[in-house]
C-alpha atoms as a PDB file:
ATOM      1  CA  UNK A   1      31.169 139.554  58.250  1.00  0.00           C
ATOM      2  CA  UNK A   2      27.208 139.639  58.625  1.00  0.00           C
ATOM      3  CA  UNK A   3      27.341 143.364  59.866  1.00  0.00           C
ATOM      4  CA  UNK A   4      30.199 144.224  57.032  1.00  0.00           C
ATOM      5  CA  UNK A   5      28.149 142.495  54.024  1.00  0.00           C
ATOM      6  CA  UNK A   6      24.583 143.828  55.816  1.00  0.00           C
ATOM      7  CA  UNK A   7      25.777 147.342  56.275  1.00  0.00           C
ATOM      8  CA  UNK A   8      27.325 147.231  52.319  1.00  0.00           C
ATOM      9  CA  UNK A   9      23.666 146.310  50.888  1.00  0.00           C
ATOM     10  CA  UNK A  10      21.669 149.077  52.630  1.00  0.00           C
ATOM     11  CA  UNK A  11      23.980 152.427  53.270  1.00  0.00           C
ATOM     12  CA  UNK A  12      25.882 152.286  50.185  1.00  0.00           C
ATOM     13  CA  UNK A  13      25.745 153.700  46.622  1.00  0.00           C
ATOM     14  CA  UNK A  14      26.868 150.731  45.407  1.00  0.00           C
ATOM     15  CA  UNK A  15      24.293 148.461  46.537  1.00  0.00           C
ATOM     16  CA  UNK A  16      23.477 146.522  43.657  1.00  0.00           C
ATOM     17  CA  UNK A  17      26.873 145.972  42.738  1.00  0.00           C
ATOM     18  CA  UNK A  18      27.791 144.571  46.504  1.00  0.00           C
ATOM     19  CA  UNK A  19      24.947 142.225  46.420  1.00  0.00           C
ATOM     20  CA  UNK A  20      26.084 140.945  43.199  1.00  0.00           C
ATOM     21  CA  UNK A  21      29.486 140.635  44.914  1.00  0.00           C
ATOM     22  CA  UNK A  22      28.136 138.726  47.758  1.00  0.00           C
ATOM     23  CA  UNK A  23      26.065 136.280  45.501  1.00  0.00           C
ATOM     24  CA  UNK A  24      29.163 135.730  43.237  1.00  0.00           C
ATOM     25  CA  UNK A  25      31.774 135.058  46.073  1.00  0.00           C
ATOM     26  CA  UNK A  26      29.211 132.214  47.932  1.00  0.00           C
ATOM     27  CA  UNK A  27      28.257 134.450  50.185  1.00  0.00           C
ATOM     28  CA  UNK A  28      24.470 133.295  50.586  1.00  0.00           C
ATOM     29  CA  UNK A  29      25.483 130.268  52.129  1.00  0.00           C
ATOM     30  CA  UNK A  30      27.366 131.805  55.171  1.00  0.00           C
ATOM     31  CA  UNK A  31      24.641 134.320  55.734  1.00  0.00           C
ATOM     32  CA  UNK A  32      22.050 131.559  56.131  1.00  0.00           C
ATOM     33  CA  UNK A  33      24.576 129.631  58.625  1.00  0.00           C
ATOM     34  CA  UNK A  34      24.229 132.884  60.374  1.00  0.00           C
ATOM     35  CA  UNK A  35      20.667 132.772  61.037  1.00  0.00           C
ATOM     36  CA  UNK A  36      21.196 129.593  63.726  1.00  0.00           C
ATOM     37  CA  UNK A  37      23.922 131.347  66.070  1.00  0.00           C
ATOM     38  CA  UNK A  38      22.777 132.138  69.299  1.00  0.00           C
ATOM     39  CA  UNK A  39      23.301 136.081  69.258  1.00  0.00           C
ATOM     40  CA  UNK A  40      20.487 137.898  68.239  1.00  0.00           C
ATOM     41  CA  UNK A  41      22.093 140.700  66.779  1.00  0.00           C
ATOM     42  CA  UNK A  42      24.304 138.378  64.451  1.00  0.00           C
ATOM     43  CA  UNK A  43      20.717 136.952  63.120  1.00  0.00           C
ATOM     44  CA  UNK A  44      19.334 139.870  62.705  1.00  0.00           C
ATOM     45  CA  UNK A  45      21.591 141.536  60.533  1.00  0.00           C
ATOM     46  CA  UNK A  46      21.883 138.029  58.542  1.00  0.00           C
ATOM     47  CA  UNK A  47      18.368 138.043  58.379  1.00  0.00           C
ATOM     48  CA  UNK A  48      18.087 141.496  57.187  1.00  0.00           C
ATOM     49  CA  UNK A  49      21.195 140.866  54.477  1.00  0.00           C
ATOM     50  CA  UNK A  50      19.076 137.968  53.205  1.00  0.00           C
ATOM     51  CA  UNK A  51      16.142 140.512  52.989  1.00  0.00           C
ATOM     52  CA  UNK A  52      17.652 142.466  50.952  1.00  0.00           C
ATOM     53  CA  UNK A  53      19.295 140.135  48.982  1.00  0.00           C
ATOM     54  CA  UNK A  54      16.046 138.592  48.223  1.00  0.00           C
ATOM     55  CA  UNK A  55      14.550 141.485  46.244  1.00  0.00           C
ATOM     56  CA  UNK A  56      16.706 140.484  43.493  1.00  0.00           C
ATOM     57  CA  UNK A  57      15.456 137.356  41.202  1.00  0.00           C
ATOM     58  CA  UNK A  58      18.545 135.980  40.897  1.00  0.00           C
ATOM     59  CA  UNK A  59      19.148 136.177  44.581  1.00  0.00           C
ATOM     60  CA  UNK A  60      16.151 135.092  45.304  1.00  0.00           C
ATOM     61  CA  UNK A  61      16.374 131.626  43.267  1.00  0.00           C
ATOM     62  CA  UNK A  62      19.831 131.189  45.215  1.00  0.00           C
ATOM     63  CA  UNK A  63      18.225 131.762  48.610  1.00  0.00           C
ATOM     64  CA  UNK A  64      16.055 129.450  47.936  1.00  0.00           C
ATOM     65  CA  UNK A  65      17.871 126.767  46.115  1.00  0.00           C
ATOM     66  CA  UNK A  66      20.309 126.623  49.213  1.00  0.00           C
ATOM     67  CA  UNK A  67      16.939 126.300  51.716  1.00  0.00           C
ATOM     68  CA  UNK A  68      17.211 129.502  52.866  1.00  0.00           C
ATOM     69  CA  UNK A  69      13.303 129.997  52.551  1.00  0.00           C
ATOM     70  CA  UNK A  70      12.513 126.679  55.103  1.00  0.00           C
ATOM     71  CA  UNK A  71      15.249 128.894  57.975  1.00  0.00           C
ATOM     72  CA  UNK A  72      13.180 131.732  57.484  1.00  0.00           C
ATOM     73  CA  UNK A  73       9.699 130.113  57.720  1.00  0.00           C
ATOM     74  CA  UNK A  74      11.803 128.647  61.120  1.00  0.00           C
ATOM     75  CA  UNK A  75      12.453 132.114  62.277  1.00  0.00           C
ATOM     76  CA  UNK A  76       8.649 133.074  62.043  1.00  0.00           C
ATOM     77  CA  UNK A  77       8.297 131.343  65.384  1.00  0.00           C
ATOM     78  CA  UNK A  78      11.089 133.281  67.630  1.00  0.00           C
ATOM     79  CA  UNK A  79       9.580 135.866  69.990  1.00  0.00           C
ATOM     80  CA  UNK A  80      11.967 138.309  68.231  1.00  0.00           C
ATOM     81  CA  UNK A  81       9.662 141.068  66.641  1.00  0.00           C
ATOM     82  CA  UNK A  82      12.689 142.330  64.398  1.00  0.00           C
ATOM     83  CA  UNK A  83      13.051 138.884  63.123  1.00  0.00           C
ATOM     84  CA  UNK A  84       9.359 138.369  62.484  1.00  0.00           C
ATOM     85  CA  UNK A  85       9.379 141.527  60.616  1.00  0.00           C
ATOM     86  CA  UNK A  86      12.261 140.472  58.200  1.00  0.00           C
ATOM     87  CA  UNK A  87      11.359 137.020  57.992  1.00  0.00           C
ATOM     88  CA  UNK A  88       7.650 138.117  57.344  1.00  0.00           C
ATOM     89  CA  UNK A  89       9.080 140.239  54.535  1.00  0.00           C
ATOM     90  CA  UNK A  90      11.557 137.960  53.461  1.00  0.00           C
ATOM     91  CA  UNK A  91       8.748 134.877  52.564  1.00  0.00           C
ATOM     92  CA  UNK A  92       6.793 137.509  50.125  1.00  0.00           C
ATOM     93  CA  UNK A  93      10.026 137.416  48.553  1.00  0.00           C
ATOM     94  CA  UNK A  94      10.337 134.245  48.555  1.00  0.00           C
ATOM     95  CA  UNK A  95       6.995 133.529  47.317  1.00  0.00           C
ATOM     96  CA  UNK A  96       7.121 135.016  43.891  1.00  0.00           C
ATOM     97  CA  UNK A  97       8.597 131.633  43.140  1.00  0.00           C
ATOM     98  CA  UNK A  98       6.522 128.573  43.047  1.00  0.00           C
ATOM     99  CA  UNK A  99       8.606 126.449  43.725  1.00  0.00           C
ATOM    100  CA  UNK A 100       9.725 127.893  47.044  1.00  0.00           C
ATOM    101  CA  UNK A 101       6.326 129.136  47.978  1.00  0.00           C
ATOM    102  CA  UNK A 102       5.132 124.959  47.580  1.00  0.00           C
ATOM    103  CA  UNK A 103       8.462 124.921  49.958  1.00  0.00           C
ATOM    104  CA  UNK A 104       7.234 127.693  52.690  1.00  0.00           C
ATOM    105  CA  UNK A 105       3.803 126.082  52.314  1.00  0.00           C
ATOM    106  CA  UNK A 106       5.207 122.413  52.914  1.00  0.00           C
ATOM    107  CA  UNK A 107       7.085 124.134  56.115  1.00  0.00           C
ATOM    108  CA  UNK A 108       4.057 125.602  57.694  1.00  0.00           C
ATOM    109  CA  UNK A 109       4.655 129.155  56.775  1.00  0.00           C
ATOM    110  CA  UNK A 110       0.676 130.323  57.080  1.00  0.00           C
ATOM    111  CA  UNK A 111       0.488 129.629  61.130  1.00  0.00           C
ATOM    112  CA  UNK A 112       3.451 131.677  61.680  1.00  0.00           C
ATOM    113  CA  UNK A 113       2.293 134.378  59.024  1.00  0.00           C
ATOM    114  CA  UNK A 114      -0.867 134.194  60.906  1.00  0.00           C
ATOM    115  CA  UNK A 115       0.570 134.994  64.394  1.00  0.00           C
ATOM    116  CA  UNK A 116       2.146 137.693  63.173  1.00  0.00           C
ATOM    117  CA  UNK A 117      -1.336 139.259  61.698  1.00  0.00           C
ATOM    118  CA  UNK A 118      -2.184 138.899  65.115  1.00  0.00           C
ATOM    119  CA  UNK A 119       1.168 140.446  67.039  1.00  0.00           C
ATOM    120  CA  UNK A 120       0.502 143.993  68.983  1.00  0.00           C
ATOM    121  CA  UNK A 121       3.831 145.150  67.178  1.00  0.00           C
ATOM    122  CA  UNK A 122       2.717 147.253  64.057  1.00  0.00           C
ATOM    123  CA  UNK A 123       6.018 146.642  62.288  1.00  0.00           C
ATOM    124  CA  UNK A 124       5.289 142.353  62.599  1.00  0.00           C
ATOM    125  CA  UNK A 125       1.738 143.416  60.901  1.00  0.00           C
ATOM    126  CA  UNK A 126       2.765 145.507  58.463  1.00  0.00           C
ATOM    127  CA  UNK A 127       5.830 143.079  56.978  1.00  0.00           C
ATOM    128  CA  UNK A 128       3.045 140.782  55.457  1.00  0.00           C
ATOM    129  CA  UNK A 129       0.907 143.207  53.734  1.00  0.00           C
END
């Protein structure tokens, strides 16, 4: 499901309409489940979904409304460079909202924004600016 809904976001002309889909059918909630399994490619691609989904304000209020902003800040701290990069990305989402930047900042989101300012990996870097 978290390839299906990740690939129907990014390579498809219908891209707004599926993330409307996917925010109207409750779909936010299994996509954040996703980011605590134990295979890496299964939380990436929810991680990425969530990403995208984020760019949108009404996404973004239900991302954070279900917590979804705290998991993130969580993922900051995986060795995972892919994951750093999205999650990196996904927080400046996040943050356009006060109340869930208060959140990310209550969660300790500036030590692992930090570390990734400092990671070799360009993409980690770059996610922040």
């Amino acid at each position: 499901m978290v390839h299906t809904c990740h690939h129907g976001i990014v390579d498809n002309t219908n891209a707004a309409r599926n993330k409307q889909e996917i925010r109207a059918h409750g779909g936010i909630t299994p996509l954040l489940a996703a980011l605590s399994v134990n295979d890496i490619e299964t939380r990436r691609y929810a991680l990425r979904t969530i990403c995208n989904l984020a760019i949108n304000n009404d996404n973004k209020l239900d991302v954070f409304k279900a917590g979804g902003f705290t998991r993130v800040v969580e993922l900051l701290s995986v060795p995972d460079q892919v994951i750093k990069r999205y999650g990196a990305r996904c927080v400046g989402y996040g943050a356009s909202i006060p109340e869930a930047a208060e959140e990310m900042i209550k969660a300790n989101v500036l030590m692992p924004l930090i570390e990734c300012m400092r990671s070799k990996y360009d993409a980690a870097r770059m996610s922040i600016c």
